[in-house]
Protein backbone atom coordinates (compact mmCIF):
# COMPACT_ATOMS: atom_id res chain seq x y z
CA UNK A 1 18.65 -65.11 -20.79
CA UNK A 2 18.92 -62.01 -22.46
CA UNK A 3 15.18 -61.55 -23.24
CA UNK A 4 13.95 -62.26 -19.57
CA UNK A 5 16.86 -60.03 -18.77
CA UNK A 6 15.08 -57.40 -21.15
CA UNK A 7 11.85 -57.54 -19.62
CA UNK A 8 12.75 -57.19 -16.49
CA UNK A 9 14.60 -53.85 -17.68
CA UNK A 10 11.94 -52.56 -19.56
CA UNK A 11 8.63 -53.73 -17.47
CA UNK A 12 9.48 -52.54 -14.23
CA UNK A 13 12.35 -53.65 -11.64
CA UNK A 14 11.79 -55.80 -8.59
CA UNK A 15 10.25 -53.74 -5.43
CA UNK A 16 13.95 -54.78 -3.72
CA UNK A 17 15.73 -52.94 -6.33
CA UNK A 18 13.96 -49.31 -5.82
CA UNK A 19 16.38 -47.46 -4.28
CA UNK A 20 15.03 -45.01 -0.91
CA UNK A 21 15.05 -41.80 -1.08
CA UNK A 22 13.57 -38.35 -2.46
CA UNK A 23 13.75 -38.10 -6.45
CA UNK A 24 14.84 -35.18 -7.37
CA UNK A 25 15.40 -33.85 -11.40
CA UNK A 26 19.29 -33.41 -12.24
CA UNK A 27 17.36 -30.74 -15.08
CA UNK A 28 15.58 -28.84 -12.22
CA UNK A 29 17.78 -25.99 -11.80
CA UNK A 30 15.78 -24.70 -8.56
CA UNK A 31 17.63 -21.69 -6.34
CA UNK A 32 15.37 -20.81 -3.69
CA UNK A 33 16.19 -16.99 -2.76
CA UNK A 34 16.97 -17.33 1.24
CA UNK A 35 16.83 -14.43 3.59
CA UNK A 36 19.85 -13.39 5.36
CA UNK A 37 19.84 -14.10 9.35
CA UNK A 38 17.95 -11.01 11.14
CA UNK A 39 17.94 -8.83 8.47
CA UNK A 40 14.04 -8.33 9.37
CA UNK A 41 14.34 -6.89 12.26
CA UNK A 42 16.06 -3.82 10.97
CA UNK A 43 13.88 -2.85 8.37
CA UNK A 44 12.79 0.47 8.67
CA UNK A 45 10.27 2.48 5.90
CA UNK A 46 10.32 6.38 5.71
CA UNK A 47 6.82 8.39 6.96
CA UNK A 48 3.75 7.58 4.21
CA UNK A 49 3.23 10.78 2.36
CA UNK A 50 0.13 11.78 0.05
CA UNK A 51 1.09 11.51 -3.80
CA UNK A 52 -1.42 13.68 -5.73
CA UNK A 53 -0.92 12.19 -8.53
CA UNK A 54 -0.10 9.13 -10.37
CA UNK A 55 0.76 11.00 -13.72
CA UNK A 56 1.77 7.87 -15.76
CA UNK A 57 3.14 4.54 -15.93
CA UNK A 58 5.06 3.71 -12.98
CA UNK A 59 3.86 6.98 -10.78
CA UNK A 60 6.36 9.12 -12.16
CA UNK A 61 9.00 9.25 -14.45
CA UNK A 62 11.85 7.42 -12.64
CA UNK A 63 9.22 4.71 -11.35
CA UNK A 64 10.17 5.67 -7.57
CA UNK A 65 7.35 5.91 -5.38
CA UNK A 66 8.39 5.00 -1.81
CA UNK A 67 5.83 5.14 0.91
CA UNK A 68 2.17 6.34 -0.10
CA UNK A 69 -0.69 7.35 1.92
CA UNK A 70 -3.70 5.12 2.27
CA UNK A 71 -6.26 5.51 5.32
CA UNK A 72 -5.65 2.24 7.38
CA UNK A 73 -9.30 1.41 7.15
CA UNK A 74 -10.27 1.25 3.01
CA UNK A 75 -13.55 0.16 1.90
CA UNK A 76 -14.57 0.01 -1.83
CA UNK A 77 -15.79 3.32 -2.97
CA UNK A 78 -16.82 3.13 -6.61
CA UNK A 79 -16.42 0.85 -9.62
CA UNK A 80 -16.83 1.87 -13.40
CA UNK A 81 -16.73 0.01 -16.19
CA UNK A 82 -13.90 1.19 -18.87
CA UNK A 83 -14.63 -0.39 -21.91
CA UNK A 84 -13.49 -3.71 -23.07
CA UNK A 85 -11.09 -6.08 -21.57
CA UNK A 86 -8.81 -8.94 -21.63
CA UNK A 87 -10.32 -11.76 -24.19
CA UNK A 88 -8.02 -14.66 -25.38
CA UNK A 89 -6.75 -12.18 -28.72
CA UNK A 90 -6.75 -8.98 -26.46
CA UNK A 91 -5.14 -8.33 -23.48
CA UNK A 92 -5.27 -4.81 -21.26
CA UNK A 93 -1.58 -3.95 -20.75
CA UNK A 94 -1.36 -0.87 -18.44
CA UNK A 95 -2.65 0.10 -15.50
CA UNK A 96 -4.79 3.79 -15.33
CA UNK A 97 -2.98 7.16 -14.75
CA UNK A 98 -4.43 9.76 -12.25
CA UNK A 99 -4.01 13.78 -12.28
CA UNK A 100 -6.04 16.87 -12.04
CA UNK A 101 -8.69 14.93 -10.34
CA UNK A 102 -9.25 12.55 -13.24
CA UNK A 103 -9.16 8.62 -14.40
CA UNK A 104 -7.60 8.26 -17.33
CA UNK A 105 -7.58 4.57 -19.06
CA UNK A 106 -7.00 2.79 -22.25
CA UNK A 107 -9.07 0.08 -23.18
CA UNK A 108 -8.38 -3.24 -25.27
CA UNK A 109 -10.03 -1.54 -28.44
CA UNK A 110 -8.07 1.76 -28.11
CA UNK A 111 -10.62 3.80 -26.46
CA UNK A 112 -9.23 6.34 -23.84
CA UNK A 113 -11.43 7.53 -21.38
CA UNK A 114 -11.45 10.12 -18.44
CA UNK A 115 -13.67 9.22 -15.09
CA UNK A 116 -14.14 11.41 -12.22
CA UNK A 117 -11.93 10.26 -9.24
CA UNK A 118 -14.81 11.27 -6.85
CA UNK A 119 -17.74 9.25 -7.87
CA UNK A 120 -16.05 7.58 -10.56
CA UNK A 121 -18.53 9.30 -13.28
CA UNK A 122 -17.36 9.29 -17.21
CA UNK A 123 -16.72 12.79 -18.53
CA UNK A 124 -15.38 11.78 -21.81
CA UNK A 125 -14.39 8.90 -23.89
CA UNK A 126 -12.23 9.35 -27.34
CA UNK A 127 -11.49 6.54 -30.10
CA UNK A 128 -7.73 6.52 -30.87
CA UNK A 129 -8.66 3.53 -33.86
CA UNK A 130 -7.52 5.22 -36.94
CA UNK A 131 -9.74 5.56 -39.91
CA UNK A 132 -10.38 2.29 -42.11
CA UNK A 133 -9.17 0.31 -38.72
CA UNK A 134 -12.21 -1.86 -36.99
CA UNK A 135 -10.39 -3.29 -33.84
CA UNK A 136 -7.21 -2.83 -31.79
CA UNK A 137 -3.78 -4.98 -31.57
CA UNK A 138 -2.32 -6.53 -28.92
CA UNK A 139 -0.12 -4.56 -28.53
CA UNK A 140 -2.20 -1.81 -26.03
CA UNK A 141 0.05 0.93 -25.59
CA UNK A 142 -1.08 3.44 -22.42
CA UNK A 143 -1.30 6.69 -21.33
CA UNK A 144 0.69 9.34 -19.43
CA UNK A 145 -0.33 12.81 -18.08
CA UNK A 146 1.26 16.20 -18.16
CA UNK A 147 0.27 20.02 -17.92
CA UNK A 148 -3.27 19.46 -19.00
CA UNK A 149 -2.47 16.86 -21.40
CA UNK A 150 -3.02 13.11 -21.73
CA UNK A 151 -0.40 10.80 -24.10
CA UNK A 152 -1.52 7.80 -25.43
CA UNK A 153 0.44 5.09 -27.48
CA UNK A 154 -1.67 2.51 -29.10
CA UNK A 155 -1.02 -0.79 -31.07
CA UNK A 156 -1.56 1.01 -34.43
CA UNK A 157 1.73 2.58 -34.29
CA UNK A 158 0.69 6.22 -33.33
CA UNK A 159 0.77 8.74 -30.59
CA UNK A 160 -1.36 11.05 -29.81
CA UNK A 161 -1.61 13.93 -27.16
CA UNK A 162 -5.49 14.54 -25.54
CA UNK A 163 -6.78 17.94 -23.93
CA UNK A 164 -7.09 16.48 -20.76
CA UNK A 165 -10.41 18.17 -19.75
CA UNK A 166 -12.36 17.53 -23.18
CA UNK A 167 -10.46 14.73 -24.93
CA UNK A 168 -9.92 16.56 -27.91
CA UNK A 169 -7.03 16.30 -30.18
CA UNK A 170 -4.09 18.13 -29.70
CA UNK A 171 -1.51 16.59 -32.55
CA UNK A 172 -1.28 12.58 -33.61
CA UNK A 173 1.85 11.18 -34.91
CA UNK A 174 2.09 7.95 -36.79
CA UNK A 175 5.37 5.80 -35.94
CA UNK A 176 4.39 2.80 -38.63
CA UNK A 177 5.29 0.03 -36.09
CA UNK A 178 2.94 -1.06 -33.23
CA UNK A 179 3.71 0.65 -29.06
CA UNK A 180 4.58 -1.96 -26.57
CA UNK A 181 4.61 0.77 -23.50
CA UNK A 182 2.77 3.59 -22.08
CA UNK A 183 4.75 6.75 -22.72
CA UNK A 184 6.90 8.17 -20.23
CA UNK A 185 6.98 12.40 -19.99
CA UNK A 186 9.63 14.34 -18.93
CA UNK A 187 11.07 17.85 -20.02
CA UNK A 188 8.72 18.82 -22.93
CA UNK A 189 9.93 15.05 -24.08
CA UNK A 190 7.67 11.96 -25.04
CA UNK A 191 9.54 8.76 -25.23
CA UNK A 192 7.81 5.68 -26.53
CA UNK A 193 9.11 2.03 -27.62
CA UNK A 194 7.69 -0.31 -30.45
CA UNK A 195 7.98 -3.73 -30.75
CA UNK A 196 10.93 -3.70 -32.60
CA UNK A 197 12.99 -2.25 -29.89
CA UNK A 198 13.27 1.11 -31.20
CA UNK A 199 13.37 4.32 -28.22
CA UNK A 200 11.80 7.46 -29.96
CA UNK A 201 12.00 10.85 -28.06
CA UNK A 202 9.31 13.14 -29.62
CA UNK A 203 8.34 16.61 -28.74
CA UNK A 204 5.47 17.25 -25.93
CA UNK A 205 4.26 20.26 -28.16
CA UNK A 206 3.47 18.88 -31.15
CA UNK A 207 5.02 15.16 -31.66
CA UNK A 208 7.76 15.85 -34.14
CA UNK A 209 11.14 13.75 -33.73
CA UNK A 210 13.70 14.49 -31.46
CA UNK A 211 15.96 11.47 -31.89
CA UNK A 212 15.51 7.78 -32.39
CA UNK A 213 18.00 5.16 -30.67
CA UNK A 214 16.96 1.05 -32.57
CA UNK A 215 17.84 -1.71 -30.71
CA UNK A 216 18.02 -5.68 -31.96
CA UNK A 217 14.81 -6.94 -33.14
CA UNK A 218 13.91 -10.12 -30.65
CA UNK A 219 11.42 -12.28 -32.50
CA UNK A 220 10.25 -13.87 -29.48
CA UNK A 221 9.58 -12.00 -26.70
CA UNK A 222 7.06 -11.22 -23.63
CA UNK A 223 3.57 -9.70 -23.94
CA UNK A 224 3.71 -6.27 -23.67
CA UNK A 225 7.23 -4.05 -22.45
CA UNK A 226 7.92 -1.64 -19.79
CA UNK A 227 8.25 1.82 -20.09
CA UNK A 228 11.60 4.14 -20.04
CA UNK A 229 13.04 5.49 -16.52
CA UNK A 230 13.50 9.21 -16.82
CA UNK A 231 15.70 11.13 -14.31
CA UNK A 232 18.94 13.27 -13.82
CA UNK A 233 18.93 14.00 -17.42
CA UNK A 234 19.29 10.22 -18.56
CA UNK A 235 16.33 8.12 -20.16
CA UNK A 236 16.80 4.29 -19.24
CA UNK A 237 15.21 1.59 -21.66
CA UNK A 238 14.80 -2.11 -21.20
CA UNK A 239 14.34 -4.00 -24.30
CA UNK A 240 13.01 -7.71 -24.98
CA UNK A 241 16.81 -8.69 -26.11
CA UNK A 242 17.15 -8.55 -22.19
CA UNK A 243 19.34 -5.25 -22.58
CA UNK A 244 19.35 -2.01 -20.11
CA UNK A 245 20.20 0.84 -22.11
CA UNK A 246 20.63 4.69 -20.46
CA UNK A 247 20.87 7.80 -23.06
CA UNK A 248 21.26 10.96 -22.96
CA UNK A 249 17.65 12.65 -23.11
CA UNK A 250 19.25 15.60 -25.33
CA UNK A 251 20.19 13.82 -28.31
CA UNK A 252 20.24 10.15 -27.59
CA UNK A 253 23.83 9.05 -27.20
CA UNK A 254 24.70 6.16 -25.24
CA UNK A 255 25.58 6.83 -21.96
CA UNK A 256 26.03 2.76 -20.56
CA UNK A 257 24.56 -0.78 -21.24
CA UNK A 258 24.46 -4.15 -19.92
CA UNK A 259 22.79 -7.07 -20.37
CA UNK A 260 20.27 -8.54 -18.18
CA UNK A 261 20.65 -12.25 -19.22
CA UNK A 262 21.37 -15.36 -16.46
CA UNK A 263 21.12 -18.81 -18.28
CA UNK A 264 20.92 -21.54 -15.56
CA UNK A 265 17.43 -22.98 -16.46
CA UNK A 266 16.22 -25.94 -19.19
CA UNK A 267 12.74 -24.52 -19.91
CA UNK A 268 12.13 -22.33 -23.01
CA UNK A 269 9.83 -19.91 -20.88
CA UNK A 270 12.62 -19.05 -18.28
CA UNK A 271 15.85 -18.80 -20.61
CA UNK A 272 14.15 -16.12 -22.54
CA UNK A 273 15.79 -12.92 -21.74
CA UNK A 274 13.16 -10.24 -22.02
CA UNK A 275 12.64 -7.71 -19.43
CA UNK A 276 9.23 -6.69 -18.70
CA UNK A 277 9.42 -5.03 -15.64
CA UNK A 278 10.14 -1.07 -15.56
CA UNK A 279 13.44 -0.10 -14.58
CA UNK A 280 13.36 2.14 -11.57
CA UNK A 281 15.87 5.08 -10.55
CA UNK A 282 16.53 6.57 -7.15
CA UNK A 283 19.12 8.47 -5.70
CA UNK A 284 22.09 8.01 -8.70
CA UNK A 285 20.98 3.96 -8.91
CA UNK A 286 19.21 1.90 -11.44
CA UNK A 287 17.71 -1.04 -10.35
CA UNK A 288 15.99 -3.63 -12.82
CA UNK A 289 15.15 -7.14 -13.03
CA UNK A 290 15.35 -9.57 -16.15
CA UNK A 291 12.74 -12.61 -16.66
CA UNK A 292 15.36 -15.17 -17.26
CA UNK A 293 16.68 -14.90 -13.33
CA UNK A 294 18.57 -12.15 -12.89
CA UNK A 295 18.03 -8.74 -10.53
CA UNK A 296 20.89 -5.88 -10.48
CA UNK A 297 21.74 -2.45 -9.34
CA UNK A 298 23.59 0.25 -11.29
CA UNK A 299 25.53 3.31 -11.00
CA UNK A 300 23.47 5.68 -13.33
CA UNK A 301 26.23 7.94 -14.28
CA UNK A 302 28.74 4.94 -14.83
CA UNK A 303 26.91 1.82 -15.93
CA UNK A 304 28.96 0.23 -13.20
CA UNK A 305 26.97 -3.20 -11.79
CA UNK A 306 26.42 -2.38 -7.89
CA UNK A 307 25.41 -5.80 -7.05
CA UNK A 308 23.21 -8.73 -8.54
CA UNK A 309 20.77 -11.40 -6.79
CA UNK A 310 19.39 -14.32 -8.74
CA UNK A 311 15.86 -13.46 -8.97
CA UNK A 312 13.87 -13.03 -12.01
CA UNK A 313 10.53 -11.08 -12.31
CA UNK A 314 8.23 -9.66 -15.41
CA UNK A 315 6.94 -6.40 -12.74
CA UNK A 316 8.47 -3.44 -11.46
CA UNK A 317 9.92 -3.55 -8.45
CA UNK A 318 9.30 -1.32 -5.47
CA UNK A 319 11.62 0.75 -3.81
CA UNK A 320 10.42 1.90 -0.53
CA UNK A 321 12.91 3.97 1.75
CA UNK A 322 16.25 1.43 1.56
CA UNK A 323 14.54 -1.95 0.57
CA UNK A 324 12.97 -3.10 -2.86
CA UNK A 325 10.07 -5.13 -3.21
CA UNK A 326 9.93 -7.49 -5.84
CA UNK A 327 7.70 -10.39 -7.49
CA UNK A 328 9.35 -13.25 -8.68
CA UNK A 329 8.52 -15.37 -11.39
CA UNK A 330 8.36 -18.40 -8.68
CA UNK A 331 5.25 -16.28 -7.32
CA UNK A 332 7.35 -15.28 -4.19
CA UNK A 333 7.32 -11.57 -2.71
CA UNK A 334 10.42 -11.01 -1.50
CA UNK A 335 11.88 -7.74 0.32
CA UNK A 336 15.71 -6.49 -0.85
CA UNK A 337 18.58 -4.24 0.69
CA UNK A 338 18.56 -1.61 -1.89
CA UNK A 339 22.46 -0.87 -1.30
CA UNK A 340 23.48 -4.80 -0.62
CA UNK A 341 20.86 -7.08 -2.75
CA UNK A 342 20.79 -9.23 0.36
CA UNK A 343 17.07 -10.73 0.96
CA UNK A 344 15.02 -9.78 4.15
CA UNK A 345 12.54 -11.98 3.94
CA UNK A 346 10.66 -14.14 1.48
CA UNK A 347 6.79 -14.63 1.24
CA UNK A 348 5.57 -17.84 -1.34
CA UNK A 349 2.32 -17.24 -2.76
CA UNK A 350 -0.33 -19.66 -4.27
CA UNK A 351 0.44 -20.77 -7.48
CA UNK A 352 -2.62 -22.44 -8.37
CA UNK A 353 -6.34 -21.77 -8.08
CA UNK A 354 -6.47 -25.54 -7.19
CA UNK A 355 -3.13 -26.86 -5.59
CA UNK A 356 -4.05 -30.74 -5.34
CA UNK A 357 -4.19 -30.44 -9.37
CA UNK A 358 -2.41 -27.91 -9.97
CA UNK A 359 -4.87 -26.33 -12.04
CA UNK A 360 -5.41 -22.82 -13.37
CA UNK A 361 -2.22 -21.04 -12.34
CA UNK A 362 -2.54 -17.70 -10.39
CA UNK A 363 -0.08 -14.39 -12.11
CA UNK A 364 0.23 -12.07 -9.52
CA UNK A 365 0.98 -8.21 -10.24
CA UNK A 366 2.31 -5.91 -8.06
CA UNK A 367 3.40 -4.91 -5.28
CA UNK A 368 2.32 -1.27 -4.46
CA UNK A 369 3.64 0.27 -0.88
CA UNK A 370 1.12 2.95 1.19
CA UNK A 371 0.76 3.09 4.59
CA UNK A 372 2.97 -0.42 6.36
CA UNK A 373 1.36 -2.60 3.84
CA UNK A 374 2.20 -4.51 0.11
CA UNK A 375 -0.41 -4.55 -1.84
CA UNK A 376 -0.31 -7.46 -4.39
CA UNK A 377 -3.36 -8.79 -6.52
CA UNK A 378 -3.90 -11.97 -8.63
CA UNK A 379 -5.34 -13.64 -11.92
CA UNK A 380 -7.94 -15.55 -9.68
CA UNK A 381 -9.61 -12.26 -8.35
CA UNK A 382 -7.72 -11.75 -4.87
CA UNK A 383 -5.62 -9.14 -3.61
CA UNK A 384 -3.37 -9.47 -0.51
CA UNK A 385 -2.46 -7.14 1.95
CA UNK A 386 1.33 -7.74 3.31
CA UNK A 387 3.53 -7.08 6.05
CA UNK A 388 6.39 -4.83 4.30
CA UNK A 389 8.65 -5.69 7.88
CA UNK A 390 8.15 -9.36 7.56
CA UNK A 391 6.25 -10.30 4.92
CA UNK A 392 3.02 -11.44 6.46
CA UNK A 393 0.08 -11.56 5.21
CA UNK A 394 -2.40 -9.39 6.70
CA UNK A 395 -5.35 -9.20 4.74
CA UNK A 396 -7.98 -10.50 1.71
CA UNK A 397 -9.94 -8.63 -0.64
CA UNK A 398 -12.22 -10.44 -2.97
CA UNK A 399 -11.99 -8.19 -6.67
CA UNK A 400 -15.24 -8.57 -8.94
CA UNK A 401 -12.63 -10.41 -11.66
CA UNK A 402 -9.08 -11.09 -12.10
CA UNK A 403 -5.97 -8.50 -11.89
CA UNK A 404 -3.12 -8.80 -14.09
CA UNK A 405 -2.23 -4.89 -14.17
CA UNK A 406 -0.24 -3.42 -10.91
CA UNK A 407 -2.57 -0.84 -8.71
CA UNK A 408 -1.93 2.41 -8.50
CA UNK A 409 -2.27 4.67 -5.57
CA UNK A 410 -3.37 8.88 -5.80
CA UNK A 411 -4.72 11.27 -3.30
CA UNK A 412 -5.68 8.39 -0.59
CA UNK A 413 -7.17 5.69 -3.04
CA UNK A 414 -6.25 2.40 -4.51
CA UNK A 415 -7.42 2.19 -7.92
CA UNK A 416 -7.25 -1.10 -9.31
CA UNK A 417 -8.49 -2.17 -13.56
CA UNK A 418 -9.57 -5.86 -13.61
CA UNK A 419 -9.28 -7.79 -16.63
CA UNK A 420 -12.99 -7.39 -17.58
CA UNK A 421 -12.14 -3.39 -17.48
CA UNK A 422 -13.32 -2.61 -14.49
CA UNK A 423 -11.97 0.31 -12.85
CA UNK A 424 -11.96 -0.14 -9.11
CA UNK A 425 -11.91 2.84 -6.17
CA UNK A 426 -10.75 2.34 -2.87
CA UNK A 427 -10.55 4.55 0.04
């Protein structure tokens, strides 16, 4: 009795003993973000206005663009190629910077060079590979522009500043551990972080040390890491331990911290605390979003926690006028009351390049706001336009390859870099 009893255990029960019913995973911890009731119908963006530049990482140093100017019509104007791009060793980790009507970009093998924004012709390329060094890391680094001059961190563990106009050398600094962001400029300051979590403030002049703030080492952690939100006089840093540190930009004390950390998944990937996405400031708040499921707001004087939503993201997100713009790690865009966190509206994208298998999945990057539309673009070689008011889509473009980096918008055009390096020109 107690073997038939076994195998009917063990090889299946009777059909009249399946219970009815959806199964659903007691370890799937899914919170779907829902919009609040009629919030969409009182969203309201401030005028587009023409940026002239898009100086570094982010568009400027607090990573607060608003509402940019595109022409409603945009047709592709020019494409260049920009070296080499993302392989299965090497990935391309920032976007280009714009200024002084140039293209400045930073390939997979170190190589920065300068296009015009016109015609997209190559004035100059430079080699940032130091001597008795035959390839790059993955760790990329980026660029940022200022006053005639062009930053660039690279995987080696150096800095170096670029005559904008020539590409010649101004001063090179070597920091012995390898750049996970694109600087950020501001005040005659350079501030850069490594993989080991370490904020560096160097002088614009001539790259000597200002002050150095280390954070905890994470041993696992993201590709790539965002870069530091300068304004007011504060420097904010997000760091793969999933911490959101502001210091003083004089001398480095700590002004606040937190921690961006929400554990309330089972999966490895989503309980790891990194944040990759830049931290934006406007108007006295912080706002920043941690991959393991957590989005906040803070006082930037007072570290003080404004209000959090469960959402968790690896991009920047947009602020536009009184809502943010974010994409979630669920591959949702999703629009955000800047002074409530409650959720306008919610837009799923496609996951996969083929849903009935569920094969090749599709990493979107984005959004950028100009001119009543989100622009988002994905892995598979798409990019969307979408309804910032209600999240519809309006539009497709078909890229020549896959985007992983966020656009960036200057002087009426959309310049995308594709994974194969390819640096795109709309307007």
């Amino acid at each position: 009795t107690l073997a038939l009893t076994a195998c009917d255990t063990w090889f299946g029960a009777t059909k009249k003993n399946v219970l009815k019913g959806e199964r659903v995973s007691v370890l799937a911890h899914e919170r779907a973000l829902k919009p609040v009731p009629d919030l969409a119908e009182a969203v309201r963006l401030p005028p587009p206005r023409r940026n002239a530049a898009w100086p570094q990482s982010g568009g400027q140093s607090g990573h607060a663009m608003h509402h940019l100017e595109l022409s409603d019509t945009i047709r592709r104007a020019w494409t260049s190629s920009a070296g080499s791009g993302s392989d299965s060793r090497d990935r391309l980790m920032n976007g280009p910077v714009v200024a002084d009507g140039r293209v400045f970009v930073m390939d997979t093998e170190a190589r920065v060079t300068a296009f015009d924004a016109k015609n997209g012709d190559r004035q100059w390329s430079v080699s940032l590979i130091p001597e008795g060094k035959d390839s790059a890391s993955l760790m990329a680094g980026g660029l940022a522009f200022d006053k005639g001059r062009v930053f660039a961190s690279s995987g080696f563990g150096e800095v170096a500043a670029l005559k904008a106009d020539t590409g010649a050398r101004i001063w090179r600094r070597t920091l012995g551990v390898p750049l996970r962001a694109a600087p950020t400029v501001s005040g005659e300051r350079v501030f850069v972080v490594n993989k080991e979590n370490e904020l560096r403030a160097l002088a614009a002049e001539d790259g000597r040390d200002l002050w150095t703030h280390s954070g905890v080492v994470e041993t696992a952690s993201l590709l790539g890491s965002p870069s530091p939100a300068v304004e007011a006089g504060v420097v904010v840093a997000a760091f793969s331990t999933g911490e959101l540190i502001a210091l003083k930009v004089e001398n480095g004390s700590v002004v606040w911290s937190d921690t961006l950390t929400a554990i309330r998944r089972t999966d490895a990937m989503s309980n790891m605390s990194d944040i990759r996405g830049q931290p934006v400031i406007d108007r006295g708040r912080v706002y920043s979003v941690g991959h393991s499921g957590i989005m906040v707001a803070i006082d930037l004087r007072t570290g003080l926690r404004l209000w959090e939503l469960e959402a968790g993201g690896t991009h920047q997100p947009w602020i536009g006028g009184d809502y943010l713009y974010l994409l979630t790690n669920d591959s949702e865009l999703t629009a955000v009351e800047a002074r409530s966190g409650r959720v306008v509206w919610v837009t799923p994208l496609q996951n996969w390049e083929d849903p009935s298998d569920k094969d090749n999945r599709i990493l979107w990057t984005g959004p950028a706001l100009a001119s009543d539309r989100l622009i988002v673009a994905g892995s598979h070689g798409e990019a969307l336009s979408i309804s910032p008011y209600t999240g519809q889509i309006l539009g497709r473009e078909e890229m020549p390859a896959g985007v992983t980096i966020a656009p960036v918008i200057s002087d009426g055009t959309l310049y995308f870099l594709t994974d194969d390096a390819d640096l795109v020109a709309y307007r």
